[in-house]
C-alpha atoms as a PDB file:
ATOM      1  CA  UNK A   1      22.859  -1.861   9.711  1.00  0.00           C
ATOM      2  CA  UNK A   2      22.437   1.505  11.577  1.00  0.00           C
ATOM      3  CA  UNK A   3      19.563   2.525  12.776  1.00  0.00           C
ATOM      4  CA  UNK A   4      18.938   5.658   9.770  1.00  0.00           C
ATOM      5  CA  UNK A   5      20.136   3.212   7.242  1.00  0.00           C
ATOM      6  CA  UNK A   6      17.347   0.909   9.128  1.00  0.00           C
ATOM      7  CA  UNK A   7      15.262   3.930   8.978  1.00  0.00           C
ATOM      8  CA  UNK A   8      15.598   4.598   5.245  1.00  0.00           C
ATOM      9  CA  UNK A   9      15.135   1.595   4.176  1.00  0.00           C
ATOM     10  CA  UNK A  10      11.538   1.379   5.980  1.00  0.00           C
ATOM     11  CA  UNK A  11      10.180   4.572   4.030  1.00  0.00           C
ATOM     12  CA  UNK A  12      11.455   3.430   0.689  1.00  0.00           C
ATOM     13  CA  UNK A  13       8.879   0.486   1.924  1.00  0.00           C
ATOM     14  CA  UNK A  14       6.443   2.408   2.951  1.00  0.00           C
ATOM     15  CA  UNK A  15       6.641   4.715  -0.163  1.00  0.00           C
ATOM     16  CA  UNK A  16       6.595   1.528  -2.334  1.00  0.00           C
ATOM     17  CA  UNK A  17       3.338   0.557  -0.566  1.00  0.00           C
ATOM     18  CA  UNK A  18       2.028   4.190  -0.712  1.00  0.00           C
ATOM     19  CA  UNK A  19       2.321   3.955  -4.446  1.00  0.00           C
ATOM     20  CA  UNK A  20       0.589   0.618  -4.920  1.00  0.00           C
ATOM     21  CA  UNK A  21      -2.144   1.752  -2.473  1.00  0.00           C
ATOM     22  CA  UNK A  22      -2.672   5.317  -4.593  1.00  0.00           C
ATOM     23  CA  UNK A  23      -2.772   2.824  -7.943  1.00  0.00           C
ATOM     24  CA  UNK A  24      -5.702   0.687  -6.274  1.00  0.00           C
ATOM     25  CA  UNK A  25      -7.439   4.004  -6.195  1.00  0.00           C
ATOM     26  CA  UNK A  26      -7.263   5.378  -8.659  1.00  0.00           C
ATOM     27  CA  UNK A  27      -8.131   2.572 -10.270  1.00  0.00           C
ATOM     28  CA  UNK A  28     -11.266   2.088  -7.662  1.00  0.00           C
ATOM     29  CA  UNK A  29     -12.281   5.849  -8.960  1.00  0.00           C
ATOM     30  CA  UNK A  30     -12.274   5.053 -12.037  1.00  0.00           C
ATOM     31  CA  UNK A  31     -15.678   5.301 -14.258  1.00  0.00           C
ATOM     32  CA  UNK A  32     -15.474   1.717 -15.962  1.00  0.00           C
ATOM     33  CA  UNK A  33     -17.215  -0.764 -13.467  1.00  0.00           C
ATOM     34  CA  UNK A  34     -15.172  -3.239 -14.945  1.00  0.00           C
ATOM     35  CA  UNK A  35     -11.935  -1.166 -13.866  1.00  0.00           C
ATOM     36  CA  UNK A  36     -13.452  -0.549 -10.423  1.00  0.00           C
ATOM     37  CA  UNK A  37     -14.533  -4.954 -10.062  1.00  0.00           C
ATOM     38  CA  UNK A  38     -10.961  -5.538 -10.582  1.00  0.00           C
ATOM     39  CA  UNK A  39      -9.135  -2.977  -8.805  1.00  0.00           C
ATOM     40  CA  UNK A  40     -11.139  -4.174  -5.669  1.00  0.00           C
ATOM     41  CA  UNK A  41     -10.389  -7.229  -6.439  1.00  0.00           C
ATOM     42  CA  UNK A  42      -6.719  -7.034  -6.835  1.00  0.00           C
ATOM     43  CA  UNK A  43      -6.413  -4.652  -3.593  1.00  0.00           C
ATOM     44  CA  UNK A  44      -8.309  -7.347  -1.583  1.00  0.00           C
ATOM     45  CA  UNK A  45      -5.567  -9.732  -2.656  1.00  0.00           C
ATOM     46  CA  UNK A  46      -2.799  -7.479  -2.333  1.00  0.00           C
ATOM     47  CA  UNK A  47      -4.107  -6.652   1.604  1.00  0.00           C
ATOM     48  CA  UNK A  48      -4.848 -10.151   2.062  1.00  0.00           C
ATOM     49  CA  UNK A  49      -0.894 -11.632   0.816  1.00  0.00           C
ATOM     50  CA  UNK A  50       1.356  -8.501   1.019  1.00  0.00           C
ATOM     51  CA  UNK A  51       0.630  -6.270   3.991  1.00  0.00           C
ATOM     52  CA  UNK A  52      -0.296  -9.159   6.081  1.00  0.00           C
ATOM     53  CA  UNK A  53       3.780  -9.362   6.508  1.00  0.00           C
ATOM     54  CA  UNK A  54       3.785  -5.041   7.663  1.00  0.00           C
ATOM     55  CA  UNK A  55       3.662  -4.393  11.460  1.00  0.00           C
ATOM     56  CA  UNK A  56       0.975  -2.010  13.058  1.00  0.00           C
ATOM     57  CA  UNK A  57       3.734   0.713  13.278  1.00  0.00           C
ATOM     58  CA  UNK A  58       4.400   0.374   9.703  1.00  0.00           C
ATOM     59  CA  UNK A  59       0.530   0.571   8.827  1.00  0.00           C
ATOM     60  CA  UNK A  60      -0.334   3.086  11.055  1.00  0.00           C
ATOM     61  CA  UNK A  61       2.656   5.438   9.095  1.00  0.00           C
ATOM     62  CA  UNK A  62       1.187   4.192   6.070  1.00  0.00           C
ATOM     63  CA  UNK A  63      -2.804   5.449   7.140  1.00  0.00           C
ATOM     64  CA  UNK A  64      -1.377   8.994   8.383  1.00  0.00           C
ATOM     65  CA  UNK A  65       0.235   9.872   4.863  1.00  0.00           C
ATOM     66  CA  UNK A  66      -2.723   8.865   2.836  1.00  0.00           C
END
């Protein structure tokens, strides 16, 4: 693969995980405790199985656009 295929194919990632990440919070704004209990709870387990697997570089790209 060339390196801006390589290259697009990172920020569809990183777009993907922007999403998710703007989903948890919402969902963490939202006025129903019982909304905000599991939206923490779900982005705790998200962090904790999904972006384990994303480099710093990737994270750090991630932090910048949110």
């Amino acid at each position: 693969m060339c390196l801006f295929a390589d290259q697009v194919v990172q920020m569809v990632i990183m777009s993907g995980t922007a999403t998710v990440l703007q989903q948890f919070v919402s969902g963490l704004k939202n006025r129903n405790e019982d909304t905000r209990a599991k939206s923490a709870k779900d982005l705790q387990h998200y962090v904790t199985t999904e972006l384990r697997e994303v480099n710093k570089v990737n994270m750090d790209v991630i932090e910048t656009r949110m």
